[in-house]
PDB file of N, CA and C in Angstrom:
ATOM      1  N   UNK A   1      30.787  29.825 -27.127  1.00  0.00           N
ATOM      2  CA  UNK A   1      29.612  29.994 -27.955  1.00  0.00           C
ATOM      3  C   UNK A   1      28.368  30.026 -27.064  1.00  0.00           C
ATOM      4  N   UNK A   2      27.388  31.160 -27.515  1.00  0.00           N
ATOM      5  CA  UNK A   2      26.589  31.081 -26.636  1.00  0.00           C
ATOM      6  C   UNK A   2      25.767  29.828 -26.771  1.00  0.00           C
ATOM      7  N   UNK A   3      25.125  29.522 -25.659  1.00  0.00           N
ATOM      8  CA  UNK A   3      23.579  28.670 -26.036  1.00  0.00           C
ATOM      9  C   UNK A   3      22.464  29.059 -26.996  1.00  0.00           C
ATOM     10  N   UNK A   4      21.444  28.134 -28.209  1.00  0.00           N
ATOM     11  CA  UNK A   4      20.554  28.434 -28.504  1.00  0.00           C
ATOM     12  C   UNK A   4      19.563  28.758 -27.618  1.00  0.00           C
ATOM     13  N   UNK A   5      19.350  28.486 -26.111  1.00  0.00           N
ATOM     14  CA  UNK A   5      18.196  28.446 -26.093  1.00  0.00           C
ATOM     15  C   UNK A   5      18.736  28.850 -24.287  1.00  0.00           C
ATOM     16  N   UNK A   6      17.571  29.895 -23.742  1.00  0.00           N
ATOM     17  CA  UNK A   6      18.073  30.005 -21.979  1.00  0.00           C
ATOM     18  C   UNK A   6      17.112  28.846 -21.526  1.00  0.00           C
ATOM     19  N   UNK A   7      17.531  28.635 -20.105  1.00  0.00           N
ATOM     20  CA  UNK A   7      16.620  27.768 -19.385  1.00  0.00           C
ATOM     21  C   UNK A   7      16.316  28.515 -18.332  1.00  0.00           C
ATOM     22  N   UNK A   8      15.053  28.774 -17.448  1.00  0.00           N
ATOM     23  CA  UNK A   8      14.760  29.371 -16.118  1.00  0.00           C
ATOM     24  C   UNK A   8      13.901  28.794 -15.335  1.00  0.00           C
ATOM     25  N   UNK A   9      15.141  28.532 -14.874  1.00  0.00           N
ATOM     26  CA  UNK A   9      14.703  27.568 -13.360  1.00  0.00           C
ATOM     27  C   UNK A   9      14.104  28.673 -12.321  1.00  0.00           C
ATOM     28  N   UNK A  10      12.567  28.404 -12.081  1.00  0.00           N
ATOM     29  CA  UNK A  10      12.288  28.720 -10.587  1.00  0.00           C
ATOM     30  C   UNK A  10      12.435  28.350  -9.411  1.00  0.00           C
ATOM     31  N   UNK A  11      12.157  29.192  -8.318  1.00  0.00           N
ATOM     32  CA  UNK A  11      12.777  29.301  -7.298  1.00  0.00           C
ATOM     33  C   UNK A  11      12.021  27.744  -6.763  1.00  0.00           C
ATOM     34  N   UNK A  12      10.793  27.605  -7.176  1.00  0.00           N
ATOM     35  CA  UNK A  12      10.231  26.445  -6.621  1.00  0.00           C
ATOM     36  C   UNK A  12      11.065  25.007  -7.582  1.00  0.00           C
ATOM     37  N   UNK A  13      11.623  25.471  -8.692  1.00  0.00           N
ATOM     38  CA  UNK A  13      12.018  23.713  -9.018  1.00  0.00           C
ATOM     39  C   UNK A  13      13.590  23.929  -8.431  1.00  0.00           C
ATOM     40  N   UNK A  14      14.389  24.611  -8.268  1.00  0.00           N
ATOM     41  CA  UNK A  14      15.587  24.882  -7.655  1.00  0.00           C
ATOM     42  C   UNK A  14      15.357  24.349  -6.054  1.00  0.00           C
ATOM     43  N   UNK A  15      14.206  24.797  -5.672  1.00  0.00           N
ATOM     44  CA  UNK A  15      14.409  24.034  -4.026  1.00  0.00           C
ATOM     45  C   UNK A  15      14.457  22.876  -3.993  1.00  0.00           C
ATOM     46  N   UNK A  16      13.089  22.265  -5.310  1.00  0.00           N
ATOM     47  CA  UNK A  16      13.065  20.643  -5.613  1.00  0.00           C
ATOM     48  C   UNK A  16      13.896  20.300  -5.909  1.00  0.00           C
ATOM     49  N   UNK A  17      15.060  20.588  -6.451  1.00  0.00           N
ATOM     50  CA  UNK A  17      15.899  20.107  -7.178  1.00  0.00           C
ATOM     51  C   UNK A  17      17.408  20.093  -5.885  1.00  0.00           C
ATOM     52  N   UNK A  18      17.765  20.898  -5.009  1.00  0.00           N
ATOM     53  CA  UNK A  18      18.521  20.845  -3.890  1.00  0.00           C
ATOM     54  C   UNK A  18      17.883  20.006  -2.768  1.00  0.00           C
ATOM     55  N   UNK A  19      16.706  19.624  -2.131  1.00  0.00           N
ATOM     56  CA  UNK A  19      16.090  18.506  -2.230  1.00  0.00           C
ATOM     57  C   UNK A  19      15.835  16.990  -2.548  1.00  0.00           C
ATOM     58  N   UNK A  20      16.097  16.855  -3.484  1.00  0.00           N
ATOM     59  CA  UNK A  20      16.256  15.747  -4.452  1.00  0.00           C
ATOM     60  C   UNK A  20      17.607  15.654  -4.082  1.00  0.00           C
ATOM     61  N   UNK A  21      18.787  16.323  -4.397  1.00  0.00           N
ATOM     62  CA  UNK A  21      19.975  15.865  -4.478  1.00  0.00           C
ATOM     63  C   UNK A  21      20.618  16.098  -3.231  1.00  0.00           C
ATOM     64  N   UNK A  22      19.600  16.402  -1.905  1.00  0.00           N
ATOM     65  CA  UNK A  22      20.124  15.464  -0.672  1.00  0.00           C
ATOM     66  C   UNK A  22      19.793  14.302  -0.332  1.00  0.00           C
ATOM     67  N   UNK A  23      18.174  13.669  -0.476  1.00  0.00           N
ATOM     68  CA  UNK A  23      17.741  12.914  -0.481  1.00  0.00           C
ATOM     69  C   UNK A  23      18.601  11.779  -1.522  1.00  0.00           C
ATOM     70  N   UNK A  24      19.068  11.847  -2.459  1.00  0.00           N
ATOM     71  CA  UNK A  24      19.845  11.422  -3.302  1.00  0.00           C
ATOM     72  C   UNK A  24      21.175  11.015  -2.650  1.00  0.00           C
ATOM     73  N   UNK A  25      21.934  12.017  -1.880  1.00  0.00           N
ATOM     74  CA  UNK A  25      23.051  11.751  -1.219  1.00  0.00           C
ATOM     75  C   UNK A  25      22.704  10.729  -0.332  1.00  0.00           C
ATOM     76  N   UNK A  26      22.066  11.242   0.327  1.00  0.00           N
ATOM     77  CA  UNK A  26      21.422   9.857   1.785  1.00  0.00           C
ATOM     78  C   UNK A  26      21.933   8.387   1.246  1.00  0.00           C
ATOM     79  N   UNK A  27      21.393   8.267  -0.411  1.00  0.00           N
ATOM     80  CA  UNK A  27      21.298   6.822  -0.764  1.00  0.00           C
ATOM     81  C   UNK A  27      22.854   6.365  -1.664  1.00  0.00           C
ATOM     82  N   UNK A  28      23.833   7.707  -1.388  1.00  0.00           N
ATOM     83  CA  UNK A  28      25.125   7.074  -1.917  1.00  0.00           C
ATOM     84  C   UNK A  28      24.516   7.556  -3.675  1.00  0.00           C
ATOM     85  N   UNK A  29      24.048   8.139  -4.029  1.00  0.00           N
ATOM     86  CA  UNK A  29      23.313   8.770  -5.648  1.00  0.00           C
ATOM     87  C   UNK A  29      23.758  10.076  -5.670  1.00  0.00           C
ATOM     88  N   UNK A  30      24.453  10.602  -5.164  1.00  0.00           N
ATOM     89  CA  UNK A  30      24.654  12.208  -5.185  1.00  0.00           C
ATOM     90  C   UNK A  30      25.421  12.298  -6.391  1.00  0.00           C
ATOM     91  N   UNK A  31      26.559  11.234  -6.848  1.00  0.00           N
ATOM     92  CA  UNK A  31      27.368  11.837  -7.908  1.00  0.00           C
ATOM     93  C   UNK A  31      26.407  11.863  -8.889  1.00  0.00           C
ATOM     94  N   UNK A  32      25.391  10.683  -9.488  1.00  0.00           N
ATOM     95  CA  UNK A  32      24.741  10.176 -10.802  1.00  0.00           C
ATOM     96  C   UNK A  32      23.597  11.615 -10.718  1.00  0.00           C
ATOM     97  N   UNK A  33      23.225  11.823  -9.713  1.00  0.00           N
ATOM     98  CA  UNK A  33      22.333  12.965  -9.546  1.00  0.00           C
ATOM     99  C   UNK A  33      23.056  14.240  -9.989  1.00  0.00           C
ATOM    100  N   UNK A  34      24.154  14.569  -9.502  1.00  0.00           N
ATOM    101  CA  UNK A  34      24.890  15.908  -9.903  1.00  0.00           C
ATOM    102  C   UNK A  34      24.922  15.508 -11.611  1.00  0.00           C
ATOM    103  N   UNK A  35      25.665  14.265 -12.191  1.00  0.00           N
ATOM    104  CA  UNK A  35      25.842  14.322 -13.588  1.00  0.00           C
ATOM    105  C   UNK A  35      24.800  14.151 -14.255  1.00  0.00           C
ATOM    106  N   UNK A  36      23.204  13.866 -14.192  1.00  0.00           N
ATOM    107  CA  UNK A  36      22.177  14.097 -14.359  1.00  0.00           C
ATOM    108  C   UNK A  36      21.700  15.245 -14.608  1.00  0.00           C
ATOM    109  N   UNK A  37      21.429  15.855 -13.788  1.00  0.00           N
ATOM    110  CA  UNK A  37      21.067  17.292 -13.664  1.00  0.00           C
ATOM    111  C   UNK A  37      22.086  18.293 -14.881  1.00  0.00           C
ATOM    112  N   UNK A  38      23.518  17.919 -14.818  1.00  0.00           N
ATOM    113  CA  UNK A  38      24.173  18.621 -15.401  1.00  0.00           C
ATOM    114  C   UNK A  38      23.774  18.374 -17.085  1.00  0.00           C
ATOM    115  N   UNK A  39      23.940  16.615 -17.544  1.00  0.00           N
ATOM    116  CA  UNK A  39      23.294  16.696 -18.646  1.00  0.00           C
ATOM    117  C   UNK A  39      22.167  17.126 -19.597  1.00  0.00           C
ATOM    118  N   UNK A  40      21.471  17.077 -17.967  1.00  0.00           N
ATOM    119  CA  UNK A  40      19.932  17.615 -18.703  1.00  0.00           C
ATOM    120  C   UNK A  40      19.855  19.388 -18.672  1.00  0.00           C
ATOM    121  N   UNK A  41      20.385  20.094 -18.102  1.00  0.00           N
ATOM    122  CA  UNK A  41      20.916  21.481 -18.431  1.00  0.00           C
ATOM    123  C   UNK A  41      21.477  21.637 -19.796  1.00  0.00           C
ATOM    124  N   UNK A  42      22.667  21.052 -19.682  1.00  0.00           N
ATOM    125  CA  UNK A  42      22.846  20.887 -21.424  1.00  0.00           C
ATOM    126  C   UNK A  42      22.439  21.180 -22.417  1.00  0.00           C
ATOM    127  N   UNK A  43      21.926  19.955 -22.394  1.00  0.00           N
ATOM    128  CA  UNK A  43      20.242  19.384 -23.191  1.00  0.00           C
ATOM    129  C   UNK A  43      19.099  20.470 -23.607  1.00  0.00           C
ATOM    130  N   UNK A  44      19.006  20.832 -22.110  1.00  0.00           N
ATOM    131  CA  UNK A  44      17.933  21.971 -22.477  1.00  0.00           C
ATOM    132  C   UNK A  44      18.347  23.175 -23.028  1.00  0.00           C
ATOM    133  N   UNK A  45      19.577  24.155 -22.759  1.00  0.00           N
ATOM    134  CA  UNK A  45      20.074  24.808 -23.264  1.00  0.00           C
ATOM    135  C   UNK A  45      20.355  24.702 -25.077  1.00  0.00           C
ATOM    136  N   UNK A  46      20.773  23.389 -25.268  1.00  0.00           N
ATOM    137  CA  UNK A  46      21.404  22.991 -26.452  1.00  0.00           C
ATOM    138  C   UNK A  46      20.023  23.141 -27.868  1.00  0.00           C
ATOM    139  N   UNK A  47      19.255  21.759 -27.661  1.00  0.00           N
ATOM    140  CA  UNK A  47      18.068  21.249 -28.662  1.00  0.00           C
ATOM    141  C   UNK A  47      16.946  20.727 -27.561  1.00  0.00           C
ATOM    142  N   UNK A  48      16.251  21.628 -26.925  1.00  0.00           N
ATOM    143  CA  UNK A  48      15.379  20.770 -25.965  1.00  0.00           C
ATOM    144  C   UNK A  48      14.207  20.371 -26.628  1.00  0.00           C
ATOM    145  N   UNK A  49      13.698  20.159 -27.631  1.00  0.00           N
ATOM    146  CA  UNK A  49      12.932  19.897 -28.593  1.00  0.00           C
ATOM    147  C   UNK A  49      13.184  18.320 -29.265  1.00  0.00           C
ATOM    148  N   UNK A  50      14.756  18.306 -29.231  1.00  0.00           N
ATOM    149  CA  UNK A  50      14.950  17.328 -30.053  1.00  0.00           C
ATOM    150  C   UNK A  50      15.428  16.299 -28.449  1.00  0.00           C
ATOM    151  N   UNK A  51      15.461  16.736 -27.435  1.00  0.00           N
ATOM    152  CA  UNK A  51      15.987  15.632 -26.377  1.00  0.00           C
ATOM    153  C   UNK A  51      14.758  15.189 -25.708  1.00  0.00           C
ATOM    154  N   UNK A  52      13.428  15.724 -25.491  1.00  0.00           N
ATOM    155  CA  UNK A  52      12.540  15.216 -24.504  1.00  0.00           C
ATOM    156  C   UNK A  52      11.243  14.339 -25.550  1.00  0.00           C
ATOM    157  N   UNK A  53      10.399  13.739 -25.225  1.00  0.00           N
ATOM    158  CA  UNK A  53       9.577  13.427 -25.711  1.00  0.00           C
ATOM    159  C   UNK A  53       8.566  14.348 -25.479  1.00  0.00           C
ATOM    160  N   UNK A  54       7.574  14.884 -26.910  1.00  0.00           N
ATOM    161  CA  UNK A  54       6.569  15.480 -26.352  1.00  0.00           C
ATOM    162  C   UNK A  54       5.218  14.814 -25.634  1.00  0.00           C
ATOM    163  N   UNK A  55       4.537  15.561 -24.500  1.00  0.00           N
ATOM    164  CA  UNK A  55       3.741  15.235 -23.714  1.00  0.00           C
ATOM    165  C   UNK A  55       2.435  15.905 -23.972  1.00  0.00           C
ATOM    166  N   UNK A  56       2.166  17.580 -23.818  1.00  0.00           N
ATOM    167  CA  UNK A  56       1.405  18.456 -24.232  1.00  0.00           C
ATOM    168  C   UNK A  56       1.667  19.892 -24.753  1.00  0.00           C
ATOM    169  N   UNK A  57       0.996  20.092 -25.057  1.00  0.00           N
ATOM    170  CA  UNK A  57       0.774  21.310 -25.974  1.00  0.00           C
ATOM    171  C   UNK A  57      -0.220  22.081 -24.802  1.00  0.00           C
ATOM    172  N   UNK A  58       0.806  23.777 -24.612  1.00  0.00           N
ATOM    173  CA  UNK A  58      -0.208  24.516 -24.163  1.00  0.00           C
ATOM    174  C   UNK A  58      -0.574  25.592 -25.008  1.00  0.00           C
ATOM    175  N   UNK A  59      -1.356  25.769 -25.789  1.00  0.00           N
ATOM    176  CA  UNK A  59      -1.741  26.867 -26.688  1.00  0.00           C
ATOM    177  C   UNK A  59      -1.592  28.094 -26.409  1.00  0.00           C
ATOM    178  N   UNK A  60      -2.305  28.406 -25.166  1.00  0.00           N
ATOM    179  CA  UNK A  60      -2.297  29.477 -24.866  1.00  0.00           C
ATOM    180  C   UNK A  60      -1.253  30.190 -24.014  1.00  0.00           C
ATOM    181  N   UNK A  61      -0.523  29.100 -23.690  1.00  0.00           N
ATOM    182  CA  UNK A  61       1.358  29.459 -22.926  1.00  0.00           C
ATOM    183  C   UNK A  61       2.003  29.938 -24.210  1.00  0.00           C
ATOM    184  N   UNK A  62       1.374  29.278 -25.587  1.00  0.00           N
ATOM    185  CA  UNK A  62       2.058  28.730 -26.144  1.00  0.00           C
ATOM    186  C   UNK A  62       3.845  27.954 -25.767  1.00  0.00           C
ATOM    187  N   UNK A  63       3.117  27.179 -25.185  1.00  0.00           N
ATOM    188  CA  UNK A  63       4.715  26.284 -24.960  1.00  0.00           C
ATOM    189  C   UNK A  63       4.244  24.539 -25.184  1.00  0.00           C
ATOM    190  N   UNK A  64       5.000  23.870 -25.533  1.00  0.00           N
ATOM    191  CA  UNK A  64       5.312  22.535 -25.856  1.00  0.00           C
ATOM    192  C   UNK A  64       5.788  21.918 -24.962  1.00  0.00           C
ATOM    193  N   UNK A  65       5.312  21.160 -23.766  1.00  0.00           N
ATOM    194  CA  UNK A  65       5.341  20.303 -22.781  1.00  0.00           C
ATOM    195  C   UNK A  65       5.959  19.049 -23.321  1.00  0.00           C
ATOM    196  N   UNK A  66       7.577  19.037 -22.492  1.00  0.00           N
ATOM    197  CA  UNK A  66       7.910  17.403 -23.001  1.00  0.00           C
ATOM    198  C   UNK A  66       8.459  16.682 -21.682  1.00  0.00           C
ATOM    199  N   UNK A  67       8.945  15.764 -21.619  1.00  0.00           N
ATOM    200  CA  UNK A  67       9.616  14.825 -20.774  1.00  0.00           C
ATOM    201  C   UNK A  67      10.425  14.041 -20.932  1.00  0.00           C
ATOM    202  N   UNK A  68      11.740  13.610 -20.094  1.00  0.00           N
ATOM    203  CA  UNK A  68      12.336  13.184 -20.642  1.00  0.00           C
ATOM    204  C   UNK A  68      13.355  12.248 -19.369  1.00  0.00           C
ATOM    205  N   UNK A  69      13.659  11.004 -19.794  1.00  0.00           N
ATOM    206  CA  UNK A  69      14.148  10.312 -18.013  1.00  0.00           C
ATOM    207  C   UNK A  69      15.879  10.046 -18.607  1.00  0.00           C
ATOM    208  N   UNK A  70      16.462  10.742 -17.640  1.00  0.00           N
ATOM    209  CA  UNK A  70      18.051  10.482 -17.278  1.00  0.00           C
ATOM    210  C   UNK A  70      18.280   9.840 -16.611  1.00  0.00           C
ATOM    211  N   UNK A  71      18.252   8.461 -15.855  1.00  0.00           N
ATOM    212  CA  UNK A  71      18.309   8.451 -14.553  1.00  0.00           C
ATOM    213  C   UNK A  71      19.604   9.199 -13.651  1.00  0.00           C
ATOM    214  N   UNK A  72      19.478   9.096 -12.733  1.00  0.00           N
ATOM    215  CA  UNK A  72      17.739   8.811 -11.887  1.00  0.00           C
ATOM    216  C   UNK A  72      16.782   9.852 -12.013  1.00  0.00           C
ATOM    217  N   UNK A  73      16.651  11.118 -12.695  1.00  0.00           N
ATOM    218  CA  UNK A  73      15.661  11.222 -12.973  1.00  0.00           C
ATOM    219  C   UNK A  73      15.193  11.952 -14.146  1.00  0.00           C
ATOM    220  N   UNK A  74      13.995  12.160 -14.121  1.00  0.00           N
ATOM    221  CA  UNK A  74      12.935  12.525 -15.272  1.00  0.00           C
ATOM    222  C   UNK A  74      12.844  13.977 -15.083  1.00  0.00           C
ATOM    223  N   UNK A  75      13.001  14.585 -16.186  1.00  0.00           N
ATOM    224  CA  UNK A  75      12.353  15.623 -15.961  1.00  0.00           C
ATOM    225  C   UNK A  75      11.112  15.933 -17.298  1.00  0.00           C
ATOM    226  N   UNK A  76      10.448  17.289 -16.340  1.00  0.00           N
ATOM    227  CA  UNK A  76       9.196  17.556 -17.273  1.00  0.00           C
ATOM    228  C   UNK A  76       9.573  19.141 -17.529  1.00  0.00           C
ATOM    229  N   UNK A  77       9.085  19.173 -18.629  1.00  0.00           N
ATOM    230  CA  UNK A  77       9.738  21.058 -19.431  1.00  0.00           C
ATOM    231  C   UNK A  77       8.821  21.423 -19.986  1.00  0.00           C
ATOM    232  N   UNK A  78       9.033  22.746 -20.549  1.00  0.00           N
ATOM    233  CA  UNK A  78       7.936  23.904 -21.515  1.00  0.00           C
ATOM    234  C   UNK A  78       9.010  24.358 -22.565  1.00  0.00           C
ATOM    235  N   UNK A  79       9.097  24.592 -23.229  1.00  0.00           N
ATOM    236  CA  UNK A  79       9.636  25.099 -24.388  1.00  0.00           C
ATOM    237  C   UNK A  79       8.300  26.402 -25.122  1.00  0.00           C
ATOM    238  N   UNK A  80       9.011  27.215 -24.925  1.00  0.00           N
ATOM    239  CA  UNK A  80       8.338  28.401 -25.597  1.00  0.00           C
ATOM    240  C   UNK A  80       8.213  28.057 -27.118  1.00  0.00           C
ATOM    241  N   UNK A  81       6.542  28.302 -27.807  1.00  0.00           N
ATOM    242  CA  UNK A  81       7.540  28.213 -29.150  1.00  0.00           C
ATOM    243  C   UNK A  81       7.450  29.296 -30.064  1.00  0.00           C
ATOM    244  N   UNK A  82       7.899  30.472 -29.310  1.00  0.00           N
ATOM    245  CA  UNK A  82       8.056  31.837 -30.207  1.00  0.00           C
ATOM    246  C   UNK A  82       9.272  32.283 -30.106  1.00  0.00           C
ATOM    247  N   UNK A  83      10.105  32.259 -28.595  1.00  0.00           N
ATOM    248  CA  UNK A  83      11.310  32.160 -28.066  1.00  0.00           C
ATOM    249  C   UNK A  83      11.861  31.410 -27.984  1.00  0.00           C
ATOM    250  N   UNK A  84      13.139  31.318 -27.593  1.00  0.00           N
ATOM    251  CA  UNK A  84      14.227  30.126 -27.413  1.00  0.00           C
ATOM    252  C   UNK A  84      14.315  29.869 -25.839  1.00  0.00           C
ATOM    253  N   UNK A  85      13.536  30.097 -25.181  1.00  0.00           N
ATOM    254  CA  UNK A  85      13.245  30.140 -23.727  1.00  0.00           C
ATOM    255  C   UNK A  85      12.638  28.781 -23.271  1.00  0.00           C
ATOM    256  N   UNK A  86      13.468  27.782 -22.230  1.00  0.00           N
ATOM    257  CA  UNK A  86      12.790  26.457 -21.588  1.00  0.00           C
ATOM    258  C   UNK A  86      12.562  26.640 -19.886  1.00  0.00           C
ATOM    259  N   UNK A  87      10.988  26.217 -19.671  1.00  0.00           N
ATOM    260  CA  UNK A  87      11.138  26.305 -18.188  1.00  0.00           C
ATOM    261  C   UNK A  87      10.900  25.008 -17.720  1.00  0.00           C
ATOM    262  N   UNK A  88      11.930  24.646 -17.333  1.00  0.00           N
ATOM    263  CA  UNK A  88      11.899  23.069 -16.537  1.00  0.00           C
ATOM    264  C   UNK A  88      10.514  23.053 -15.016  1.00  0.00           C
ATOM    265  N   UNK A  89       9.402  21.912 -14.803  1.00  0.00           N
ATOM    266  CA  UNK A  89       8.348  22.207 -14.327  1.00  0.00           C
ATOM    267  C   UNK A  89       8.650  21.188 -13.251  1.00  0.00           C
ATOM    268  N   UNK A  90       9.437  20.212 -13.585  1.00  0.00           N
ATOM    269  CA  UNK A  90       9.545  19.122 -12.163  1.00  0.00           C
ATOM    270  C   UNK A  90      10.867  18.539 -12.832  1.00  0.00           C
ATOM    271  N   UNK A  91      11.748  17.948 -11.243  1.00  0.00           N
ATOM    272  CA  UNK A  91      12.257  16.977 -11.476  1.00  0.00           C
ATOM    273  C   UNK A  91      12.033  15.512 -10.678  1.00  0.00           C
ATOM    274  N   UNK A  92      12.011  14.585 -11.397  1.00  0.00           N
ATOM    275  CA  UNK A  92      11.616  13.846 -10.153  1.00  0.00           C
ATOM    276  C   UNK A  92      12.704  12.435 -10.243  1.00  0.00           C
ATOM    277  N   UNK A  93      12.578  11.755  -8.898  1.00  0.00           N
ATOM    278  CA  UNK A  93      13.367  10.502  -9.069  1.00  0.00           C
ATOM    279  C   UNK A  93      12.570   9.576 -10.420  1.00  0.00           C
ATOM    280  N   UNK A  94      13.725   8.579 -10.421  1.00  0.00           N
ATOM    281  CA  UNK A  94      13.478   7.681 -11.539  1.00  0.00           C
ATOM    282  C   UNK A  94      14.519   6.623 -11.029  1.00  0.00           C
ATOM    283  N   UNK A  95      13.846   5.065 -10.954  1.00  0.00           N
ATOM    284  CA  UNK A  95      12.183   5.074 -10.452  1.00  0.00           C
ATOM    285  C   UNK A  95      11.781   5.735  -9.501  1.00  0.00           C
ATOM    286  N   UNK A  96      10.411   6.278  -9.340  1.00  0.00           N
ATOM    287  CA  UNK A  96       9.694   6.824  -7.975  1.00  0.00           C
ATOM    288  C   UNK A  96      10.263   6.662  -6.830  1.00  0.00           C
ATOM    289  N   UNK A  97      10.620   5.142  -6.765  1.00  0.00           N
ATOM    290  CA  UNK A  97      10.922   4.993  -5.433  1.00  0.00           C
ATOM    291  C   UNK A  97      12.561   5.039  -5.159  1.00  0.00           C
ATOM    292  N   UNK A  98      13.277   5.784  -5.963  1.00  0.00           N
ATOM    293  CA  UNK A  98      14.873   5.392  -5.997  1.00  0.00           C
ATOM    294  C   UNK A  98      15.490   6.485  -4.640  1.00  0.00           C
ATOM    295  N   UNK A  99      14.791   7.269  -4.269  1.00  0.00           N
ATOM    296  CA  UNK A  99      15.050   8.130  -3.194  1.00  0.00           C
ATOM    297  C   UNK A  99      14.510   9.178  -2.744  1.00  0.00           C
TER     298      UNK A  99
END
């Protein structure tokens, strides 16, 4: 079944995000990081509306800024709201200082 909704990852959160999950390895976190990441793909694909908390509203993107923490980490998203289209904007550790 397809997904409701695509997700498009840029080239800049894809580097952050291979990044993160070396820095992650370093600390013995690589698996919780891989199953992280994977859930929150999911997620976003699935109901990303109904999984993040909203944060802001961009009117004129029109997209719906939310956030949402897996550990170890958080991520921050856009949700189109004319399309079924999510662009994930950061991922970051959770806590800050976890790696």
């Amino acid at each position: 079944m397809a997904s409701p909704y695509t997700v498009s990852y840029s080239a800049g959160v894809r580097s952050a995000l291979q990044e993160l999950c070396a820095r992650a390895a370093q600390r013995n976190l690589g698996d919780e990081i891989l199953r992280a990441i994977k859930f929150i793909d999911e997620q976003l694909r699935g109901d990303p509306l109904a999984f993040g908390d909203p944060w802001n509203d961009l009117p004129e993107a029109k997209l719906r800024v939310l956030v949402r923490v897996v550990p170890p980490l958080t991520v921050v998203y856009g949700v189109h709201k004319e399309i079924p289209v999510v662009f994930p904007k950061a991922f970051l550790p959770f806590p800050s200082d976890a790696f």
